[in-house]
Protein backbone atom coordinates (compact mmCIF):
# COMPACT_ATOMS: atom_id res chain seq x y z
CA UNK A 1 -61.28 32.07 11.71
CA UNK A 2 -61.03 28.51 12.84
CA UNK A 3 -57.78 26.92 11.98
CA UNK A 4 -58.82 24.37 9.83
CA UNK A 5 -59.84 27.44 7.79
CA UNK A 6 -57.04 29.60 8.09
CA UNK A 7 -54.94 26.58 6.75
CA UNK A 8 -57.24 26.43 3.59
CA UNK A 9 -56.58 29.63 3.07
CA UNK A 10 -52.97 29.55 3.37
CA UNK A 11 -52.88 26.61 1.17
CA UNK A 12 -55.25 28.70 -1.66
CA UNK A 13 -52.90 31.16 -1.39
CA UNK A 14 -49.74 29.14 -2.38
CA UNK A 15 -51.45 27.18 -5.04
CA UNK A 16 -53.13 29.61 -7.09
CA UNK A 17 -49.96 32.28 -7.42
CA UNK A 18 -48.71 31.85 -11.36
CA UNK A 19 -44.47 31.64 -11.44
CA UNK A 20 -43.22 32.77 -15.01
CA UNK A 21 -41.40 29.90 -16.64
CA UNK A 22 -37.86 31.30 -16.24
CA UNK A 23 -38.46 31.39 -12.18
CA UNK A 24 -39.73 28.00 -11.68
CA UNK A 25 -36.70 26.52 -14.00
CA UNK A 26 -34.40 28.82 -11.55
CA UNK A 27 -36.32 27.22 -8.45
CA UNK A 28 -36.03 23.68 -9.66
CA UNK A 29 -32.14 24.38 -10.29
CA UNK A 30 -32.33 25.18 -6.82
CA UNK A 31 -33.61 22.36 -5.39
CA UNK A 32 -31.43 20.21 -7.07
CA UNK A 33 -28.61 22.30 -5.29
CA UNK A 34 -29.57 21.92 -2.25
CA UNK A 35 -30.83 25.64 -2.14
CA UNK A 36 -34.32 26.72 -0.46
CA UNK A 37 -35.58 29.00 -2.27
CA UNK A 38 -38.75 31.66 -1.01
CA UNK A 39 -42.06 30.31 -2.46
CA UNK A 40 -43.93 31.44 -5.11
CA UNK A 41 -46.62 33.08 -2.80
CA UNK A 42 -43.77 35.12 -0.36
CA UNK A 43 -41.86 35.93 -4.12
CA UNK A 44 -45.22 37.37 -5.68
CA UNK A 45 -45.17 39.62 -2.31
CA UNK A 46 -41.42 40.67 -2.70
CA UNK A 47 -42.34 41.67 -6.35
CA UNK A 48 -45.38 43.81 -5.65
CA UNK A 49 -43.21 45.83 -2.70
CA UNK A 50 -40.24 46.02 -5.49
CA UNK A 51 -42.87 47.19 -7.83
CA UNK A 52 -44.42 50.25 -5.52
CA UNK A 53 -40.98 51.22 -4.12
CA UNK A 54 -39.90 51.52 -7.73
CA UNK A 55 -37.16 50.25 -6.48
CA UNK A 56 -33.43 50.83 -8.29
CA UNK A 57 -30.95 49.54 -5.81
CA UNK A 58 -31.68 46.10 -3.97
CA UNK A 59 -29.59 44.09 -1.91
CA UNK A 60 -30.27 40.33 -1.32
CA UNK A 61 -28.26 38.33 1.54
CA UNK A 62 -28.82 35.16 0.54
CA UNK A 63 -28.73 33.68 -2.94
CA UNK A 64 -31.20 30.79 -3.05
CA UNK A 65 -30.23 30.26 -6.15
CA UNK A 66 -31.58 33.18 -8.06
CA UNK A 67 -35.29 32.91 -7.31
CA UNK A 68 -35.98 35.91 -4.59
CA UNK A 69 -33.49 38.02 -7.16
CA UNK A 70 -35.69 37.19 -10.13
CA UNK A 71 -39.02 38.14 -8.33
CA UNK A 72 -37.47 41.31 -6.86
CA UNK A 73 -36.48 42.30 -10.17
CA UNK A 74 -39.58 41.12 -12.28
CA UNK A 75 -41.72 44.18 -9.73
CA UNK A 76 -38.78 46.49 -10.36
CA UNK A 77 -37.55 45.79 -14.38
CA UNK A 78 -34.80 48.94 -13.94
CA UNK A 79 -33.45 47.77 -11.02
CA UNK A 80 -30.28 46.67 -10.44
CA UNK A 81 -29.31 43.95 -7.63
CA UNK A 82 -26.18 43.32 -5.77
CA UNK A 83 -26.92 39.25 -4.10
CA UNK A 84 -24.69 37.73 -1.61
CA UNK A 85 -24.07 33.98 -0.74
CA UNK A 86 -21.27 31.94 0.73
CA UNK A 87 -21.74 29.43 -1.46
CA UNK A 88 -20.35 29.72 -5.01
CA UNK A 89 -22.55 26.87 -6.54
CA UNK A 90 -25.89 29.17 -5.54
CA UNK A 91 -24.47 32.04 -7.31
CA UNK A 92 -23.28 30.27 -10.12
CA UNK A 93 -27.21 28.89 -10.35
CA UNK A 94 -27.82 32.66 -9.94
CA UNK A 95 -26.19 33.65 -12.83
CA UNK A 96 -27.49 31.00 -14.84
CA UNK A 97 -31.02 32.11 -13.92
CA UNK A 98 -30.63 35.56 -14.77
CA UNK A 99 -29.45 34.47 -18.32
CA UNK A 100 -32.08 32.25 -18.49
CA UNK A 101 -34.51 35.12 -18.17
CA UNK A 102 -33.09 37.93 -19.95
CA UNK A 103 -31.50 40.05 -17.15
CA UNK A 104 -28.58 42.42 -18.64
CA UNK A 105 -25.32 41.37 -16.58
CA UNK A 106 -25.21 45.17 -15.54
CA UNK A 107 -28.10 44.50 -14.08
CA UNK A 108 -26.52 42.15 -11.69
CA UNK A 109 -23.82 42.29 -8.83
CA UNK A 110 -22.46 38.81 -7.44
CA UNK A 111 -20.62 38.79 -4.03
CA UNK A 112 -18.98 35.43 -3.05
CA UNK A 113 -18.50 35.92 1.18
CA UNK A 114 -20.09 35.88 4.68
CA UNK A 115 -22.85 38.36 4.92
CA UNK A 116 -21.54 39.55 8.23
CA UNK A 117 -18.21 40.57 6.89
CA UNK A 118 -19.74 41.92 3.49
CA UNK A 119 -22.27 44.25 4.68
CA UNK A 120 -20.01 46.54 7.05
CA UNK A 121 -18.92 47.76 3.61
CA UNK A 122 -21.65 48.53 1.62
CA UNK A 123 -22.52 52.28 1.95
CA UNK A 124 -25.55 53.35 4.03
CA UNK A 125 -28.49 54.64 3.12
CA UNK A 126 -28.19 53.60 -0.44
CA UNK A 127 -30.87 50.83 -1.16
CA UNK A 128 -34.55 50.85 -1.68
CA UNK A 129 -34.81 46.97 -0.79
CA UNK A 130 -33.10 45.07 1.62
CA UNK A 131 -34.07 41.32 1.68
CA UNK A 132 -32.71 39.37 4.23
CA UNK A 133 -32.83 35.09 3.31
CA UNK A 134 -29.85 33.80 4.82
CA UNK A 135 -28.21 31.86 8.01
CA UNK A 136 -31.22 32.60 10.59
CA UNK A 137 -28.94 32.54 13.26
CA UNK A 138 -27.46 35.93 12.39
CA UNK A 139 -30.86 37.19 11.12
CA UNK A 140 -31.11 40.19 13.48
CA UNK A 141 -27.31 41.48 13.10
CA UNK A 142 -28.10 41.29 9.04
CA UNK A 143 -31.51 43.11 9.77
CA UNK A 144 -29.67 45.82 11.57
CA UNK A 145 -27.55 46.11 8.48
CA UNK A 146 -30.29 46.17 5.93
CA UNK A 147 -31.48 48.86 8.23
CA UNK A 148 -28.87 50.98 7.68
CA UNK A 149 -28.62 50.40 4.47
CA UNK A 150 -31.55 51.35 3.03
CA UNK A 151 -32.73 54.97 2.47
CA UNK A 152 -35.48 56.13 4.53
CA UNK A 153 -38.69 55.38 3.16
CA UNK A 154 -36.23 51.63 1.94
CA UNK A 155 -37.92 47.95 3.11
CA UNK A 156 -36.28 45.52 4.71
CA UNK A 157 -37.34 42.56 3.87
CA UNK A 158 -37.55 39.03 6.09
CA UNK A 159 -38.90 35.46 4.54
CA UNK A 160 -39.24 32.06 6.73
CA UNK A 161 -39.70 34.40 10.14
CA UNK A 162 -42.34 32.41 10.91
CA UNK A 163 -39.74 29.56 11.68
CA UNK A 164 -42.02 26.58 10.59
CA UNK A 165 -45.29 28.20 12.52
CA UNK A 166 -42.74 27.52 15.80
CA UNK A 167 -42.86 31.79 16.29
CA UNK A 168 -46.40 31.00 17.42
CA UNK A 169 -45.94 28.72 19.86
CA UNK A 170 -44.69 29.50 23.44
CA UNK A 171 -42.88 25.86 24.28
CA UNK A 172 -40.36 27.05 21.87
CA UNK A 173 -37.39 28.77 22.94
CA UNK A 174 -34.78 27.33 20.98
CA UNK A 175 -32.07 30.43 19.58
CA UNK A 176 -33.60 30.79 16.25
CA UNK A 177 -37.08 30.20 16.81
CA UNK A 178 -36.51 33.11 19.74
CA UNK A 179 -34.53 35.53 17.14
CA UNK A 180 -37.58 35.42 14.78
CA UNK A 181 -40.08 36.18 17.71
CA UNK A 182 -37.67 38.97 19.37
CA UNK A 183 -37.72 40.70 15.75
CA UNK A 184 -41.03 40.48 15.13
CA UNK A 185 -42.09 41.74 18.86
CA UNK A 186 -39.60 44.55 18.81
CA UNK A 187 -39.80 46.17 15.74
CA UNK A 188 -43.91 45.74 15.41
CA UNK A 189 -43.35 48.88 18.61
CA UNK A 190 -40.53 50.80 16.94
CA UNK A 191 -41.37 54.14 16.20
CA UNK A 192 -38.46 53.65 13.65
CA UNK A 193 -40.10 51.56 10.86
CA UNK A 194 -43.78 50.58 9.66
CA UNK A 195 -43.87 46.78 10.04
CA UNK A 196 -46.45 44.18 8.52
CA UNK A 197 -46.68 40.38 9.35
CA UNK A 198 -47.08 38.31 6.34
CA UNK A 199 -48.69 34.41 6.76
CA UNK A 200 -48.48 33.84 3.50
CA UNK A 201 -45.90 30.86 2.31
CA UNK A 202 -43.29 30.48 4.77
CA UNK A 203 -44.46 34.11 5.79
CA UNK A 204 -42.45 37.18 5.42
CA UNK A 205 -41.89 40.52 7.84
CA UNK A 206 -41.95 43.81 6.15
CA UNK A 207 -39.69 46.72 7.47
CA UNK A 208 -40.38 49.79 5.97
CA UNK A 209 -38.23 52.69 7.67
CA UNK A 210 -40.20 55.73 8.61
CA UNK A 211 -37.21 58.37 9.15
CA UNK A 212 -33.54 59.16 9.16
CA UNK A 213 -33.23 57.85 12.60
CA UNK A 214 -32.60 54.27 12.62
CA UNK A 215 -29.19 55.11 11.22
């Protein structure tokens, strides 16, 4: 596929995947925070994988708002979520969201706090979904975590490891942009998990675990 093509085709993608009403007000909310919220297109993905993991325990590191949490939870309807952001305002927006669109507060955990000193906590093997949307510097210590925290047979979930479309090109070798490509290299070989590249949006790795073992 020449690339002229393969950006139409991106660009299809993105424009013809339908957000529900509640979800765009959520993203727009977002926006005006400051937040960067997954696209539509990589949030349609995250929904489907909620949807045939029948997921019932997620985690989310990384607020954004309350978009991802409202897609993951639109797939998965009995699902609850536990989200974690530093930053109060994105929960708050969170909350908001998840009023907006119906979500029982049971439904619905809120952690204020680092990710990195948050997740040590949280008991292992006890999540279906494991999405991982926050500081990129620390994305492979919180992908290590989400790996231990889901069951086996969980996902771990990665948006924006494409890094811009800088993953694809070999001048770059800046930390982040060398994170994403390390991640991407090492676990498409690990015998531990059944990985999938996404393109779509800002693009999005899939983990899912294939045994006990990676504990």
């Amino acid at each position: 596929m020449r690339d002229n093509d393969a950006e139409a085709v991106r660009r299809f993608s993105d424009e013809v995947t339908t957000e529900p009403e509640t979800i765009a007000r959520a993203r727009s909310h977002a926006l005006e925070l400051g937040a960067d919220p997954v696209s539509a297109a990589v949030g349609a993905q995250c929904a489907v994988i909620s949807a045939a993991t029948a997921a019932l325990n997620i985690v989310e590191i990384g607020t954004g708002g309350g978009v991802s949490g409202l897609w993951l939870l639109r797939g998965s309807p009995r699902a609850t979520l536990t989200t974690i952001d530093v930053e109060p305002e994105h929960l708050a927006a969170a909350r908001s969201a998840f009023s907006d669109a119906k979500i029982p507060p049971a439904r619905a955990r809120f952690i204020t706090g680092r990710a990195a000193d948050v997740l040590p906590r949280m008991n292992e093997a006890s999540y279906d979904i494991v999405l991982v949307d926050a500081d990129p510097d620390g994305v492979i210590e919180y992908v290590e975590h989400g790996l231990r925290l889901v069951r086996a047979g969980g996902t771990v979930l990665v948006p924006r490891v494409l890094n811009g479309g800088a993953v694809a090109d070999p001048v770059r070798r800046d930390s982040v942009t060398g994170a994403y490509r390390s991640l991407i290299q090492e676990t498409q070989s690990s015998p531990a998990v059944l990985g999938a590249l996404s393109i779509v949006g800002e693009g999005l790795l899939q983990l899912t675990t294939t045994s006990a073992e990676v504990r």
